[in-house]
Protein backbone atom coordinates (compact mmCIF):
# COMPACT_ATOMS: atom_id res chain seq x y z
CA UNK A 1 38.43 67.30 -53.52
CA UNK A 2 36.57 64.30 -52.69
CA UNK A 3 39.81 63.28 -50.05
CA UNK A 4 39.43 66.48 -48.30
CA UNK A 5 35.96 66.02 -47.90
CA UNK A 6 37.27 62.51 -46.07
CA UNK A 7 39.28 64.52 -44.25
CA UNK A 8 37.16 66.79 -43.06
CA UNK A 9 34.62 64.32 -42.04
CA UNK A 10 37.69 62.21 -39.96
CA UNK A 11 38.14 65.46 -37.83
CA UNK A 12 34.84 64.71 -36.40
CA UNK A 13 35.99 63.46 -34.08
CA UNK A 14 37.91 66.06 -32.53
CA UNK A 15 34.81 68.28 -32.28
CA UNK A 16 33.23 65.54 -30.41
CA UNK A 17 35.84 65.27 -27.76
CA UNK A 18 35.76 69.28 -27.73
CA UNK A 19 32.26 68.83 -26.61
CA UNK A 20 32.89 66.27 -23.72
CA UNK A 21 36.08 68.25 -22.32
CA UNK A 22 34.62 72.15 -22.41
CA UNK A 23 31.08 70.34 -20.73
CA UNK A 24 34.28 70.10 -17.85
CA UNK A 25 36.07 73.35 -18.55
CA UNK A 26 38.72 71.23 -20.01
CA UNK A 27 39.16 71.54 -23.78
CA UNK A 28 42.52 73.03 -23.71
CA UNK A 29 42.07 76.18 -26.49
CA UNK A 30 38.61 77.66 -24.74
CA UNK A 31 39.45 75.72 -20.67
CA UNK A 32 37.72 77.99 -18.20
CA UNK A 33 38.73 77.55 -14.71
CA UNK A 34 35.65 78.50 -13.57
CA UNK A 35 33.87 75.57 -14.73
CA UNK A 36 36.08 73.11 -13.91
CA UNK A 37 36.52 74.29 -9.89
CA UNK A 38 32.33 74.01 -9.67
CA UNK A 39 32.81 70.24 -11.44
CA UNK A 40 35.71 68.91 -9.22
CA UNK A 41 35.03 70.41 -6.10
CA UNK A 42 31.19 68.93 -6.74
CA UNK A 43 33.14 65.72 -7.62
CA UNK A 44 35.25 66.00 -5.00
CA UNK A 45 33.12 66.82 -2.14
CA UNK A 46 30.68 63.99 -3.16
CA UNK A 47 33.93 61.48 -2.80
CA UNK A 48 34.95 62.64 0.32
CA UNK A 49 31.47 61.53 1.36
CA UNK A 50 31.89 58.30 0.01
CA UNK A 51 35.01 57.76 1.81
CA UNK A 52 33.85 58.59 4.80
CA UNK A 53 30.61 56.27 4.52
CA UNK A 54 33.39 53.47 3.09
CA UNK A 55 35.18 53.96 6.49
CA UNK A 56 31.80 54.04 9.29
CA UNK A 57 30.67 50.77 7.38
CA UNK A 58 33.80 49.07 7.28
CA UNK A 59 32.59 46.19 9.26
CA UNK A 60 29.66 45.59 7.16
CA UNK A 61 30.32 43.22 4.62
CA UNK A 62 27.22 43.87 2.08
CA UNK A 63 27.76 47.66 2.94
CA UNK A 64 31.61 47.92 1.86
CA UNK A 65 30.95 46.05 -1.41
CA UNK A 66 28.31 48.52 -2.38
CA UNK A 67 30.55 51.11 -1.54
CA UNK A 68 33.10 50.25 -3.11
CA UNK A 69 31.30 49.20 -6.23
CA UNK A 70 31.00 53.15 -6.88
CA UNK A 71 34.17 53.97 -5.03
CA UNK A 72 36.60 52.09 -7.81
CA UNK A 73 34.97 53.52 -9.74
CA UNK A 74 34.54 57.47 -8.67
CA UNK A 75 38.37 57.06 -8.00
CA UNK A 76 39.27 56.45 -11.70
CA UNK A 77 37.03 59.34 -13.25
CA UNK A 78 38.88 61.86 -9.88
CA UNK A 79 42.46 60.51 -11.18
CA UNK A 80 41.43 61.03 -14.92
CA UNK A 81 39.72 64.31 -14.38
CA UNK A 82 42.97 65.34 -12.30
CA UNK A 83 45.69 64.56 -14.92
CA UNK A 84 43.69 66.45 -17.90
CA UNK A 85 43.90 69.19 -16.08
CA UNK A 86 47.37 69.01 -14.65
CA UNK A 87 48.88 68.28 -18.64
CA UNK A 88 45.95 70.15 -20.63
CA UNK A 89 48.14 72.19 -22.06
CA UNK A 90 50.58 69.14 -23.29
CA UNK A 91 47.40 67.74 -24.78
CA UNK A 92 46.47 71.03 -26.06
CA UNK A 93 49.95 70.88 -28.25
CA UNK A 94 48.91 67.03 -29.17
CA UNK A 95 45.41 68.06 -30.49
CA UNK A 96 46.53 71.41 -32.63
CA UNK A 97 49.88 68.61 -34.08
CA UNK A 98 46.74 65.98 -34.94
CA UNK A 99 44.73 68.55 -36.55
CA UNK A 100 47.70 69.49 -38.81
CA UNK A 101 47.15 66.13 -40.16
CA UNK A 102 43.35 66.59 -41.36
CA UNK A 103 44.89 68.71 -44.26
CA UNK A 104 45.09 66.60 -48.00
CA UNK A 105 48.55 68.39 -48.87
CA UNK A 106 49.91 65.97 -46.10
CA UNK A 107 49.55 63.30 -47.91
CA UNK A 108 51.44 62.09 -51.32
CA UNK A 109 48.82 59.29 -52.50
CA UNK A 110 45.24 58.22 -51.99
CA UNK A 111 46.92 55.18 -50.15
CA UNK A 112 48.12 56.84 -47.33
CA UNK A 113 44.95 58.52 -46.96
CA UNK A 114 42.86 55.37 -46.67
CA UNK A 115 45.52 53.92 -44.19
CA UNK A 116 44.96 57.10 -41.52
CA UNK A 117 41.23 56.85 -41.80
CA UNK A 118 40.83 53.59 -41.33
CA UNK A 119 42.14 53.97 -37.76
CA UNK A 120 40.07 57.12 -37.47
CA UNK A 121 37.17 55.14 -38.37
CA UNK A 122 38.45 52.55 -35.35
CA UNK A 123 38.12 56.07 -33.27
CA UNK A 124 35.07 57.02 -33.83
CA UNK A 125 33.49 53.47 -33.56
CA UNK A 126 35.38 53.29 -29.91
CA UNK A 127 34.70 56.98 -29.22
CA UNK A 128 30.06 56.33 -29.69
CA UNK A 129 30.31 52.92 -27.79
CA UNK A 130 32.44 54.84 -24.93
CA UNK A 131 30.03 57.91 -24.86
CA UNK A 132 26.78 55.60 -25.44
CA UNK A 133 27.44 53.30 -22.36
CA UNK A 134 29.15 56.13 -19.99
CA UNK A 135 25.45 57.67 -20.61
CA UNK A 136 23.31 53.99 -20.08
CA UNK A 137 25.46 53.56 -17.13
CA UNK A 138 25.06 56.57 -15.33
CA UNK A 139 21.23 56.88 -16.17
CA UNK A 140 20.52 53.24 -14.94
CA UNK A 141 22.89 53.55 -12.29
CA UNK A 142 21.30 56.77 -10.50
CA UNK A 143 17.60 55.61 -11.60
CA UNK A 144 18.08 51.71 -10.08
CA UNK A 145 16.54 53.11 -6.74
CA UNK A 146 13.21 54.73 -8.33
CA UNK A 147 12.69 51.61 -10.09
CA UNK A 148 12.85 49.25 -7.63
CA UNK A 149 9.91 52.03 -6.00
CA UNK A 150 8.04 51.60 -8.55
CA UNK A 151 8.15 48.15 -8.70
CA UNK A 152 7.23 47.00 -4.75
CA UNK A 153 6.83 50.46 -3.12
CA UNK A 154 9.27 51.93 -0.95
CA UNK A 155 11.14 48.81 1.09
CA UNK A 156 9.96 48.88 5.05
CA UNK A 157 12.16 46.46 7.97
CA UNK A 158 10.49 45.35 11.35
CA UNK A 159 11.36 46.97 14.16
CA UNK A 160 9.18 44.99 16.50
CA UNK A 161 5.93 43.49 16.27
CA UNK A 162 4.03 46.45 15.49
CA UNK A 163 6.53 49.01 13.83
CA UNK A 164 7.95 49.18 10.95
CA UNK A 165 10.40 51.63 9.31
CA UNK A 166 10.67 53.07 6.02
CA UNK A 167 14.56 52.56 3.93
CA UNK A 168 14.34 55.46 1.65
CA UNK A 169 16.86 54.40 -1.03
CA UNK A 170 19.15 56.31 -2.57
CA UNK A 171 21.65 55.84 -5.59
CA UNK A 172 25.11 56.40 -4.32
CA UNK A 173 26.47 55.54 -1.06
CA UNK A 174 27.19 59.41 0.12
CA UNK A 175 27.45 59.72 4.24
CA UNK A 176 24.76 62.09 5.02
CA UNK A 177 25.09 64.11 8.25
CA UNK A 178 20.94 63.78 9.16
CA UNK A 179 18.48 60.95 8.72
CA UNK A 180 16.08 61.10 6.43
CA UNK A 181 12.66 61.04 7.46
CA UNK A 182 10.13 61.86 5.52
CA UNK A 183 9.16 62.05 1.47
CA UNK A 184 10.58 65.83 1.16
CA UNK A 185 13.53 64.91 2.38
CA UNK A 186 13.88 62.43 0.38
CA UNK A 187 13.16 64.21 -3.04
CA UNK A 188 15.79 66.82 -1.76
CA UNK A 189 18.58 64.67 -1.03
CA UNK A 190 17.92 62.81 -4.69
CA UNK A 191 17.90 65.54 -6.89
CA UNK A 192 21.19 66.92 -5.09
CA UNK A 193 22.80 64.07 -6.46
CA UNK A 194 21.75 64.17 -9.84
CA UNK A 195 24.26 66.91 -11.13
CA UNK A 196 27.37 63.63 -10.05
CA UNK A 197 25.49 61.75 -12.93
CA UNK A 198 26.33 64.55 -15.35
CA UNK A 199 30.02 65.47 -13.94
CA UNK A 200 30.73 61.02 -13.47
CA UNK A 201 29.50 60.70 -17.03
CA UNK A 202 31.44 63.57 -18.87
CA UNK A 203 34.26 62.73 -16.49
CA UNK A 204 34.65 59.14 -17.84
CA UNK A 205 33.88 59.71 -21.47
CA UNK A 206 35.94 62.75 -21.40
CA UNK A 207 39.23 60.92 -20.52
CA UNK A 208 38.98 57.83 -22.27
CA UNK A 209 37.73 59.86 -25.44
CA UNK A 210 40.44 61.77 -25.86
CA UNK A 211 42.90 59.46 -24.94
CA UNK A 212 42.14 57.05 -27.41
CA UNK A 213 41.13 59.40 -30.32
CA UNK A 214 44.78 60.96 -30.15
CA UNK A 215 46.41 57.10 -29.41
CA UNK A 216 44.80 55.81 -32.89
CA UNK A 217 45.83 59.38 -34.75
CA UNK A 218 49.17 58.40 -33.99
CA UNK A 219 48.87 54.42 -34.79
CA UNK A 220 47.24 55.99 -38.22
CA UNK A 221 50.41 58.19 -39.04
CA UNK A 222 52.75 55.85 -38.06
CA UNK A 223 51.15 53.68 -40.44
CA UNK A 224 51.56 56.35 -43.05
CA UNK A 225 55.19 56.52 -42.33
CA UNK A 226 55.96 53.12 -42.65
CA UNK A 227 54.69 53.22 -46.47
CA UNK A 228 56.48 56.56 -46.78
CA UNK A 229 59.56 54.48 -45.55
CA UNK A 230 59.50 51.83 -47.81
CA UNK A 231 58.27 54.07 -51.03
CA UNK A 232 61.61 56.10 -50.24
CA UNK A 233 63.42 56.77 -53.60
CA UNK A 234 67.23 55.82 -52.94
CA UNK A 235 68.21 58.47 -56.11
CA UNK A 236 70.62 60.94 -55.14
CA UNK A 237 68.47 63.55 -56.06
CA UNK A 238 65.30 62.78 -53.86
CA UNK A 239 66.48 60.50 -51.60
CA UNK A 240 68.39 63.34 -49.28
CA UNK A 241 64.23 64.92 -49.14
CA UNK A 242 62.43 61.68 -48.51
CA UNK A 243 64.94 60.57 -45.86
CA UNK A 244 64.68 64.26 -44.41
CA UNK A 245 61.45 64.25 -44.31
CA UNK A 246 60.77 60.82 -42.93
CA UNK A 247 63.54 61.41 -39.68
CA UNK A 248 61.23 64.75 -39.24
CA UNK A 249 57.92 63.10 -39.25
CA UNK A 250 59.22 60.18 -37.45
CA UNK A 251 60.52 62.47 -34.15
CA UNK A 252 57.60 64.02 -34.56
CA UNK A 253 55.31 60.90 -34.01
CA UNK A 254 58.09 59.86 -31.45
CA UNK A 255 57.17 63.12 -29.28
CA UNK A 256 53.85 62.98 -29.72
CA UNK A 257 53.41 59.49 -27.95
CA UNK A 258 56.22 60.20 -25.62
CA UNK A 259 53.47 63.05 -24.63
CA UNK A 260 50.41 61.12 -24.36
CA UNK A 261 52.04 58.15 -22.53
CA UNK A 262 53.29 60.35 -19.58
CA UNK A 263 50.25 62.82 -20.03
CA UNK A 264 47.34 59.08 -19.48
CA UNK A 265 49.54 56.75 -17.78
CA UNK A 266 48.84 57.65 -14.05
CA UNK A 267 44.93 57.21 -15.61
CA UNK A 268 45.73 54.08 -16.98
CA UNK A 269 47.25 52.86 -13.94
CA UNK A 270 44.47 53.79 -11.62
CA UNK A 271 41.84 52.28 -14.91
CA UNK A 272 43.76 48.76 -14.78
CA UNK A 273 43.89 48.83 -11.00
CA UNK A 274 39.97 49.91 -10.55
CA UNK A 275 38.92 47.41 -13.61
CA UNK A 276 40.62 44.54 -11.87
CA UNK A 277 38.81 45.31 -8.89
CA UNK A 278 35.22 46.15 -10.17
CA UNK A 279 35.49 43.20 -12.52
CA UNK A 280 35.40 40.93 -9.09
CA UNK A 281 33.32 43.04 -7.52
CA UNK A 282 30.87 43.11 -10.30
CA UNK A 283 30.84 39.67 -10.93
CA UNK A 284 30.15 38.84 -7.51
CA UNK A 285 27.23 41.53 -7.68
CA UNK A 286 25.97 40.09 -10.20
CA UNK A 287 25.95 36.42 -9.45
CA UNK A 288 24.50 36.85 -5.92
CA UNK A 289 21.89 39.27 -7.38
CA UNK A 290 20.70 36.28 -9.86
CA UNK A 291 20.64 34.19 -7.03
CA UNK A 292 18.43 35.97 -5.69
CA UNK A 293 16.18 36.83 -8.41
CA UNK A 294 16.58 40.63 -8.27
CA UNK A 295 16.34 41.38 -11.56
CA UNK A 296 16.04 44.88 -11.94
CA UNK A 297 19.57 45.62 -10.03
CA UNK A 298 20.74 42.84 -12.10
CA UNK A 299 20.79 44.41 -15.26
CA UNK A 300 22.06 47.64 -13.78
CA UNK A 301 25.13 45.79 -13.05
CA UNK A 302 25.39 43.93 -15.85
CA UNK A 303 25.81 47.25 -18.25
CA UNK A 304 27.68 48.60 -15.68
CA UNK A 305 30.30 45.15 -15.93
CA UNK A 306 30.36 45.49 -19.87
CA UNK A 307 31.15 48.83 -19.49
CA UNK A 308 34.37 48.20 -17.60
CA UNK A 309 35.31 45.68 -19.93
CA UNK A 310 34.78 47.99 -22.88
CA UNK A 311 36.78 50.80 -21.29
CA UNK A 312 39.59 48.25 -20.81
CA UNK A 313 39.24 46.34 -23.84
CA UNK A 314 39.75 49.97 -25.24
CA UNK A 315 42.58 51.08 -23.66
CA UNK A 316 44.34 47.43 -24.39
CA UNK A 317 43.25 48.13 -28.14
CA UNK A 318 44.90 51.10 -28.70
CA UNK A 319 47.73 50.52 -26.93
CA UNK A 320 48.51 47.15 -28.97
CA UNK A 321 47.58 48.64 -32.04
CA UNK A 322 50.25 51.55 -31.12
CA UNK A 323 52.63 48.72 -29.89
CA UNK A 324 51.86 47.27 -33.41
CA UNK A 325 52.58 50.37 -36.16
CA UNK A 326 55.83 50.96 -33.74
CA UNK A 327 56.96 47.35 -34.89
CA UNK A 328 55.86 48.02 -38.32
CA UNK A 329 57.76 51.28 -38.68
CA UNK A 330 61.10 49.35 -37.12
CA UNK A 331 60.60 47.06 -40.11
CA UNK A 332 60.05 49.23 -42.76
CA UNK A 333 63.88 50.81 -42.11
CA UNK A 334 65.20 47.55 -42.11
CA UNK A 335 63.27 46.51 -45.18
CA UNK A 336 64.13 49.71 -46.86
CA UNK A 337 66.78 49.89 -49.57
CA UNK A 338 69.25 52.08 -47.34
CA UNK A 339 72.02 50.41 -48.44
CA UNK A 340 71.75 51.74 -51.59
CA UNK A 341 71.36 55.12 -50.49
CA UNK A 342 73.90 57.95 -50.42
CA UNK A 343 76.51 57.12 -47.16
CA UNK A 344 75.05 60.31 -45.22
CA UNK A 345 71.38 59.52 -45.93
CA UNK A 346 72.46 55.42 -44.93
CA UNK A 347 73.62 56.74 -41.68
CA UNK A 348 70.48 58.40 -40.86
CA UNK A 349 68.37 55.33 -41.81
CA UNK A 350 70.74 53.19 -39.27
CA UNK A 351 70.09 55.60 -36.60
CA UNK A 352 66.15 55.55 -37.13
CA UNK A 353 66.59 51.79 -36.77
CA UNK A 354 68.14 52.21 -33.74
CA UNK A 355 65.81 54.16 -32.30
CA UNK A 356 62.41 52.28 -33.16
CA UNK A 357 63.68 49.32 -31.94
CA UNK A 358 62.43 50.80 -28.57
CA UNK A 359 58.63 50.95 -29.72
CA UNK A 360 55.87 53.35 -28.64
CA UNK A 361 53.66 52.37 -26.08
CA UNK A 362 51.22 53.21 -22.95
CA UNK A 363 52.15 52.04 -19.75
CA UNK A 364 50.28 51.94 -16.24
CA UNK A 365 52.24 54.56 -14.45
CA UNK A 366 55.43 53.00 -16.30
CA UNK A 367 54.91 49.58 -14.60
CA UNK A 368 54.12 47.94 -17.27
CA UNK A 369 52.60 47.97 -21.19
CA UNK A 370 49.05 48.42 -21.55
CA UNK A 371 48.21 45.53 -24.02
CA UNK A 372 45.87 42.74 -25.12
CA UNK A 373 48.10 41.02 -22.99
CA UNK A 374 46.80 42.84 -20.20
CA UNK A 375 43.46 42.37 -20.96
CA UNK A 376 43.65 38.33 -21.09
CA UNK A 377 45.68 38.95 -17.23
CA UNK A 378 42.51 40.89 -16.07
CA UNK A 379 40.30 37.68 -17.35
CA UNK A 380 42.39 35.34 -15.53
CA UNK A 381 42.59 37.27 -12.42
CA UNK A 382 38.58 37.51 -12.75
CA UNK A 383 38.37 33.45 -13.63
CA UNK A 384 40.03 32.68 -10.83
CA UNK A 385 39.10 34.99 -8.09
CA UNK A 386 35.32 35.09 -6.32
CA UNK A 387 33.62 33.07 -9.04
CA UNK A 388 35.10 29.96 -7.55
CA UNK A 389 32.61 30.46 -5.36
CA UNK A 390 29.98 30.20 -8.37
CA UNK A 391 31.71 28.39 -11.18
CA UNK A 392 28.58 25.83 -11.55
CA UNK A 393 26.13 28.68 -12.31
CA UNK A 394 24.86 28.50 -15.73
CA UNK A 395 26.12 32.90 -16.12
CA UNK A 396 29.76 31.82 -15.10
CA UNK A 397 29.98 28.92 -17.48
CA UNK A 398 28.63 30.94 -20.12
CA UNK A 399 31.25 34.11 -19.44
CA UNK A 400 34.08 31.29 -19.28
CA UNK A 401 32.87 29.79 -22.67
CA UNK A 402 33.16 33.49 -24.46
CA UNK A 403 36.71 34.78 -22.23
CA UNK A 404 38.38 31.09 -23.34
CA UNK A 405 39.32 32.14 -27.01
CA UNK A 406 41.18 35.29 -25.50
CA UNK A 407 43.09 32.65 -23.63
CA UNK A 408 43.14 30.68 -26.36
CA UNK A 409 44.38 33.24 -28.59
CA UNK A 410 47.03 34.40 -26.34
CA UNK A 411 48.94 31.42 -26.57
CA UNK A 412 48.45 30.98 -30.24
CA UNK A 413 47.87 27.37 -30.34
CA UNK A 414 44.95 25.59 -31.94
CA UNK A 415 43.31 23.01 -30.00
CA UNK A 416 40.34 20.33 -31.06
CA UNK A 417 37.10 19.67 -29.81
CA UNK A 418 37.80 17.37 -27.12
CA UNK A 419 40.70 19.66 -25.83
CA UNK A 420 37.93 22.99 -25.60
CA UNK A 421 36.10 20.55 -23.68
CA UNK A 422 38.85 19.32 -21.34
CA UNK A 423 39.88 23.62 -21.26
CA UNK A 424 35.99 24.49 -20.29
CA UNK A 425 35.95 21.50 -17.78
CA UNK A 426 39.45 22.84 -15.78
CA UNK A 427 38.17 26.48 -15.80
């Protein structure tokens, strides 16, 4: 009783991601089309504008990095938003297969129910940090330009000696067809563009939500199956079940990620692609901003930065923790005693071998494996790239101080105190 209580309580999870994807028209067992056309043509619309301000600017330095600050950014959510809705109903199948799993006759021992929630548990924790920061993001975000008001007033520029003109700020960089003049305006043309908060925000959470709740429901089955493998009783009388049973639960996991990495990996593409950008971006945002001393836009783009590391370091998670069970399954057959097994039942085992010797994984638009791997890359590339320009600034040592053990870690090697000097020092 008390494990379906567990169980119950894991599934959570899926209401919250109904909650985020039906906000969108999206959840794939109530979508309404209706809902989603008002969302992405409102998206849509609003990016065109952006485009088209990206393109009158383009020879304005400051300008273009604003622009595209948002634009990376507005890009990812379009491409994620798109490919829910082109395979909603392949994710549809996913969700009703994952909630099959939820049910305590599933499960032969109180050890393979503790094994699938603890990567439910690594869900939901991902899951409230995603939605929490998607929220601070797009609040602080849209709001930077009414603090800054309240802070010095609305900013004026010299025109000539005796004129000066009003800059009435707003939060995204939309072209707008007429100037805007006077306080009315102004108020107008903000609270038009407070409905792209709500439809950026569900947008983002919505995606990367769903995607990783279903990626760790599979990582916590497949870690079910591989003590299901090596509990498999090589008797003549159960082993033909077990081994029947594993081979069907195994293709099923098999088509299940095979689903989810062609349904996300056009969004994972465009994520590792945008990340790698906005981490520069941001980071040059941010440093000139300090030098400066604007501190209220500073700390807008400072959540904004930790949120694109979260969503990567989120995506890389999942997708080395599925790389991870995939390896562990491959082992368990080999471990297993199927050479003591009956010569049909052997033959089965040797061609699940076989098989999960190619492991589960989620790729960029197949170009390559999203890992933690990729996530030490996407440091580098950041390292190295426009903080050159600022590598004595007491932020950028401090960043390089907490990205070196990633590095370190990647290479496995253990290093003393005068080598994580000479390491900091090269940086």
């Amino acid at each position: 009783m008390q494990d379906q209580k567990d169980l119950d309580r894991a599934a959570e999870v899926l209401a919250w991601n109904k909650r985020l994807m039906s906000t969108l028209g999206l959840w794939p067992f109530q979508s309404n089309d209706f809902i989603f056309s008002i969302n992405f043509g409102y998206f849509g619309f609003f990016m065109i504008l952006e485009y088209l301000d990206f393109f009158l600017f383009i020879g304005d330095l400051e300008h273009v990095i604003m622009n595209l600050t948002e634009n990376m950014a507005f890009s990812q959510i379009f491409v994620g938003m798109s490919m829910l809705r082109l395979y909603n109903n392949e994710i549809g199948e996913i969700i009703m297969e994952a909630m099959k799993d939820f049910d305590r006759t599933n499960y032969k021992t109180v050890e393979e129910i503790k094994t699938f929630l603890i990567y439910n548990a690594r869900s939901k924790i991902f899951v409230k940090l995603l939605m929490a920061f998607v929220a601070l993001t797009a609040s602080s975000y849209y709001l930077t330009p009414i603090i800054i008001i309240l802070g010095s007033g609305l900013p004026k520029i010299m025109i000539n000696e005796n004129v000066t003109q009003i800059i009435y700020l707003l939060p995204y960089r939309f072209h707008l067809f007429y100037a805007i003049e006077n306080v009315h305006a102004y108020i107008i043309a903000y609270v038009v563009e407070m409905p792209f908060v709500f439809v950026s925000g569900f947008g983002q959470s919505a995606t990367d939500c769903i995607m990783v709740t279903l990626v760790f429901h599979i990582c916590g089955q497949m870690s079910v199956l591989a003590l299901r493998i090596n509990n498999i009783n090589t008797e003549f009388r159960n082993c033909k079940r077990e081994v029947r049973h594993v081979v069907l639960m195994h293709i099923r996991l098999l088509r299940m990620g095979r689903t989810i990495e062609k349904a996300f990996n056009a969004t994972l593409l465009a994520q590792l692609l945008g990340a790698t950008s906005l981490i520069c971006i941001l980071g040059y945002q941010i440093l000139t901003n300090y030098a400066k001393g604007e501190r209220g836009v500073l700390v807008t783009f400072l959540i904004f930065q930790f949120l694109v590391l979260l969503i990567l370091y989120a995506h890389c998670t999942v997708g080395e923790n599925l790389l991870t069970e995939s390896a562990k399954v491959c082992e368990a057959f080999y471990d297993c005693h199927w050479y003591d097994m009956p010569k049909t039942n052997a033959r089965m085992m040797i061609l699940c071998m076989a098989r999960a010797q190619k492991p589960l994984s989620l790729t960029a638009g197949k170009f390559t494996n999203i890992c933690l791997s990729t996530l030490t890359n996407v440091s580098q590339c950041f390292m190295h790239a426009d903080l050159k320009l600022f590598k004595y600034t007491p932020f950028c040592l401090t960043l390089k101080i907490v990205l070196l053990p990633i590095k370190i870690q990647k290479y496995g090697s253990e290093i003393n105190c005068y080598q994580l000097f000479t390491k900091i020092k090269r940086l």
